[in-house]
N, C-alpha and C. Protein backbone atom coordinates (compact mmCIF):
# COMPACT_ATOMS: atom_id res chain seq x y z
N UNK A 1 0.83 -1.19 0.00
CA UNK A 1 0.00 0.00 0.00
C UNK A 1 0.87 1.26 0.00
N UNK A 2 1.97 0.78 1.05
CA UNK A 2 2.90 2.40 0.79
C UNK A 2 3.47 2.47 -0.43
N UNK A 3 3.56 1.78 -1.19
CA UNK A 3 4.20 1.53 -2.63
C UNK A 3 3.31 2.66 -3.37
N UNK A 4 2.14 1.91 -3.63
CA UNK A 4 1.16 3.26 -4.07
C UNK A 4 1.10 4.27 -3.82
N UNK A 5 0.83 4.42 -2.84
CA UNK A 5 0.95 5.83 -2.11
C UNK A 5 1.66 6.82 -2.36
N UNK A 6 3.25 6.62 -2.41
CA UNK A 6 4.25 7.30 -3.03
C UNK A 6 3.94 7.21 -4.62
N UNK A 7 3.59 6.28 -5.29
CA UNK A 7 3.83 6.37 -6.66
C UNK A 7 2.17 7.51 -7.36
N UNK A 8 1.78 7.60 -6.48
CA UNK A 8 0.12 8.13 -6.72
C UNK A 8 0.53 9.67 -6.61
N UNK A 9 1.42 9.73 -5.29
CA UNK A 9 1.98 11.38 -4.73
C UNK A 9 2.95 12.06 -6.00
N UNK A 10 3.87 11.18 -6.53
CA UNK A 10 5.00 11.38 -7.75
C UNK A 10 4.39 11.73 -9.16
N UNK A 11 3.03 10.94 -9.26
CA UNK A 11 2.64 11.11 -10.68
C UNK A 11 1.88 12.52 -10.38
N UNK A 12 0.94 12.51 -9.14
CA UNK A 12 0.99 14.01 -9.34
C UNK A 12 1.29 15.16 -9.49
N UNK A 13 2.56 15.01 -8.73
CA UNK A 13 3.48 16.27 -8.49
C UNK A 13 4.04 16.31 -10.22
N UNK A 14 4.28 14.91 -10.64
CA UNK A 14 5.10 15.04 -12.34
C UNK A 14 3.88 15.69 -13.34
N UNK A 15 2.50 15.45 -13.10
CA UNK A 15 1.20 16.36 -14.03
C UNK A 15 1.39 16.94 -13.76
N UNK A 16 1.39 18.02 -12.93
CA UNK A 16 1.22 19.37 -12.18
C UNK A 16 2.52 19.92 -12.66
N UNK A 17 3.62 19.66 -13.50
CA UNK A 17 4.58 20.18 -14.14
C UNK A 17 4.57 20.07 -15.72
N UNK A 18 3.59 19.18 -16.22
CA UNK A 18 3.13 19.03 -17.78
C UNK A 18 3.53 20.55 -18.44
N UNK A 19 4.02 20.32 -19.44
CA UNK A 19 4.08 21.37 -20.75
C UNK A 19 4.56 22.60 -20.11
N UNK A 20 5.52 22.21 -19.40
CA UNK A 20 6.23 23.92 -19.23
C UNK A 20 6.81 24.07 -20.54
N UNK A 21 7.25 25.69 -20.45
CA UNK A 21 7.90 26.31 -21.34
C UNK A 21 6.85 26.84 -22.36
N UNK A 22 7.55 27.67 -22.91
CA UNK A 22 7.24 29.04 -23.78
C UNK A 22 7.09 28.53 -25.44
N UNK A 23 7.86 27.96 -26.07
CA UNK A 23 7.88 27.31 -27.46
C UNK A 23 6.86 26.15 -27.90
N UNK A 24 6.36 25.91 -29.05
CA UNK A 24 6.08 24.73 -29.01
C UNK A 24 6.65 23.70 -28.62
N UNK A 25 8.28 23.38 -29.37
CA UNK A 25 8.78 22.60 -28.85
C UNK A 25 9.04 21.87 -27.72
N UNK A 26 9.31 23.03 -26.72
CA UNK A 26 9.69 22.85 -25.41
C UNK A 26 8.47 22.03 -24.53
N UNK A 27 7.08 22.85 -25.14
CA UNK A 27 6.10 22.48 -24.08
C UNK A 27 5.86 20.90 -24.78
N UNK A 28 6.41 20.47 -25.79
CA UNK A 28 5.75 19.26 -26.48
C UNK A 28 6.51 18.20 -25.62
N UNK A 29 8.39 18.47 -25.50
CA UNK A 29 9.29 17.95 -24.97
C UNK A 29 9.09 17.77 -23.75
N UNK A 30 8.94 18.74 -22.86
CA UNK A 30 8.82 18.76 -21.84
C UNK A 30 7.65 17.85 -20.97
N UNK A 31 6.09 17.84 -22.10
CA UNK A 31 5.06 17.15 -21.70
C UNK A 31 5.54 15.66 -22.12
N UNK A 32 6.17 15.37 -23.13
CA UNK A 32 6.87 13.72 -23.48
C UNK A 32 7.14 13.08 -22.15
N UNK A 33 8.60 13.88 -21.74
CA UNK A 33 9.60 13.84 -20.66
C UNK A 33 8.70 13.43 -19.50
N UNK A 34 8.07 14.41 -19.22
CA UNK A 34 7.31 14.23 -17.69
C UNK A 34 6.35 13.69 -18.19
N UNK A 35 5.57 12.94 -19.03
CA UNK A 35 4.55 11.96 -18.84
C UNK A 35 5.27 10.43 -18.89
N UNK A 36 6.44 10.33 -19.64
CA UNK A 36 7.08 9.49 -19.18
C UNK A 36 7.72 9.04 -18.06
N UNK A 37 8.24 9.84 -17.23
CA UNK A 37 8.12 9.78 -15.84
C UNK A 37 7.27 8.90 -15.18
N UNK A 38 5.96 10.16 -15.28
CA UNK A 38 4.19 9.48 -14.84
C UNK A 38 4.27 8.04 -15.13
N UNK A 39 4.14 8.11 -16.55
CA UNK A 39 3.59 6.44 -17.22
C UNK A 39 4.80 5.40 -16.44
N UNK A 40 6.04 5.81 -16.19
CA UNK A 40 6.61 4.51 -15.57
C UNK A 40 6.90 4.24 -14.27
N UNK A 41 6.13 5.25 -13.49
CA UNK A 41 5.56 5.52 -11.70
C UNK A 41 4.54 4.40 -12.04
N UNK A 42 3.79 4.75 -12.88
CA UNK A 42 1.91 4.05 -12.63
C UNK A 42 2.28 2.93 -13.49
N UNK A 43 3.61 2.37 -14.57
CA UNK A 43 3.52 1.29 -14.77
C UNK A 43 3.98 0.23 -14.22
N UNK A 44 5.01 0.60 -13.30
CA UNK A 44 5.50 -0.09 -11.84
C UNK A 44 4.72 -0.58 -11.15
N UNK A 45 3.34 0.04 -11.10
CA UNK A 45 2.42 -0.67 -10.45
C UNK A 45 1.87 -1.89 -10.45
N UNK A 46 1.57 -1.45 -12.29
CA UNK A 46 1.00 -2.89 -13.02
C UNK A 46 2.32 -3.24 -13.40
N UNK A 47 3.21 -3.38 -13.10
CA UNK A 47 4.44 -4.59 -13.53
C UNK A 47 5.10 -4.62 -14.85
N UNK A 48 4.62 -3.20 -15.24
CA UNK A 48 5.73 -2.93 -16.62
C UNK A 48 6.04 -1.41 -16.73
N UNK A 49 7.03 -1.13 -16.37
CA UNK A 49 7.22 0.35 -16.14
C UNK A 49 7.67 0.90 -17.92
N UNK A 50 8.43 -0.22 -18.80
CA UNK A 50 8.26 0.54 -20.03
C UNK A 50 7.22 0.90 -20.82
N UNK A 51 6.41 -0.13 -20.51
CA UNK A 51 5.08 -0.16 -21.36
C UNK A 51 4.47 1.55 -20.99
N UNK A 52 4.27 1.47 -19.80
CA UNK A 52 3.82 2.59 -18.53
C UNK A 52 4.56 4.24 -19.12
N UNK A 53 6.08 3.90 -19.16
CA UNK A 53 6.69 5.05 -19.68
C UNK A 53 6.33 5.21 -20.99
N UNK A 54 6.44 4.20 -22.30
CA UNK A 54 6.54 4.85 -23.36
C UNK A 54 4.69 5.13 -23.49
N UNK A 55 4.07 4.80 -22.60
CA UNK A 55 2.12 5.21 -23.08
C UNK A 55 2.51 6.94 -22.48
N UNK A 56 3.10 6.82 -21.43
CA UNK A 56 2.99 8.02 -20.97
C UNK A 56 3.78 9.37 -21.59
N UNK A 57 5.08 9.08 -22.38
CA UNK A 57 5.29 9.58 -23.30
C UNK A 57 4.70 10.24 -24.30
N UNK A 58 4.18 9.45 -24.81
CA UNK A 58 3.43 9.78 -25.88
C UNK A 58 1.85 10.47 -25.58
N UNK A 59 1.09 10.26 -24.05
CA UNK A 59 0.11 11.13 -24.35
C UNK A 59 0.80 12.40 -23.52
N UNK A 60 2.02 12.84 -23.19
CA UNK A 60 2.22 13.75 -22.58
C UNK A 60 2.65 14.47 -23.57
N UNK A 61 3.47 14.36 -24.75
CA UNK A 61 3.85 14.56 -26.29
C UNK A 61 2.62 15.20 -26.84
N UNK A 62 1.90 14.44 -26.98
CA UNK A 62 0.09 15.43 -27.35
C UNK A 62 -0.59 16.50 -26.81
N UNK A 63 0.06 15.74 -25.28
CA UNK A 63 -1.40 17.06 -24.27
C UNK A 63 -0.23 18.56 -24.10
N UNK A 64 1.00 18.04 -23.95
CA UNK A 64 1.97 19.41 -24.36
C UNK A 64 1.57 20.16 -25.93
N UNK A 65 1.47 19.29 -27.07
CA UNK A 65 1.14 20.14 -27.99
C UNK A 65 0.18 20.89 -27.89
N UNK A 66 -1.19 20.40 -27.80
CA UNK A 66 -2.45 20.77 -27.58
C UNK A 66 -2.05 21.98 -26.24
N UNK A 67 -2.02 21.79 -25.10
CA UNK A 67 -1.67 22.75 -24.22
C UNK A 67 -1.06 24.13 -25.20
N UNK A 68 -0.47 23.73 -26.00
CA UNK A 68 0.51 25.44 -26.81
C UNK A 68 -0.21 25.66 -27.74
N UNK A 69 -1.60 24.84 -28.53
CA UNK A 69 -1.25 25.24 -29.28
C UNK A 69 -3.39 25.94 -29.09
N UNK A 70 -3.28 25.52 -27.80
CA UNK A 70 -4.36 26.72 -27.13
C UNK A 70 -4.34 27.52 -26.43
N UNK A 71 -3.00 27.46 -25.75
CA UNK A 71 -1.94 28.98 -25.28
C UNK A 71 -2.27 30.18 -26.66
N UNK A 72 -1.80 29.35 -27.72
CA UNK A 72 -1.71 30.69 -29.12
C UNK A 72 -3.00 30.84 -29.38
N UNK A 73 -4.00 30.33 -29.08
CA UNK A 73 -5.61 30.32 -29.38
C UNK A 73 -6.23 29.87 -30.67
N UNK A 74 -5.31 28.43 -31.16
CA UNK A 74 -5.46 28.32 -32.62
C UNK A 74 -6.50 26.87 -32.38
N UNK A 75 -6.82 26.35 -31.08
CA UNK A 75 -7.68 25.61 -30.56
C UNK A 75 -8.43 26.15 -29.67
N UNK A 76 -9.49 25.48 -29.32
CA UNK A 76 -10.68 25.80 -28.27
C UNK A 76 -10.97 24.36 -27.45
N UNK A 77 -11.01 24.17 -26.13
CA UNK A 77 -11.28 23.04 -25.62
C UNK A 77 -12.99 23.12 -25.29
């Protein structure tokens, strides 16, 4: 249970840092980076932390784009 616990506290604190930065790039990189993080906290759980990292990668890669690219107001949520 304390296993979770910590890994539940980490993935939050790693969302709550999603898509920093000013560029597209950065916020795209940056959301990759730290959802990969996330995804291989929460895939440790279920017993595959790559699987976990590269899912989390990749929707943190998206929600960073999307995040900039409704910063510039060229989307609407």
């Amino acid at each position: 249970m304390k296993k979770v616990t910590v890994s539940v506290a980490a993935a939050a604190i790693v969302l709550s840092l999603t898509a920093c930065g000013d560029t597209t790039a950065s916020r795209s990189l940056s959301g990759g980076a730290i959802g990969a993080a996330g995804g291989a906290a929460l895939g440790a759980i279920g017993g595959n932390a790559g699987l976990g990292a590269l899912a989390g990668a990749g929707a943190g890669l998206i929600g960073g784009y999307l995040y900039d690219q409704h910063q510039k107001g060229n989307i609407d949520f």
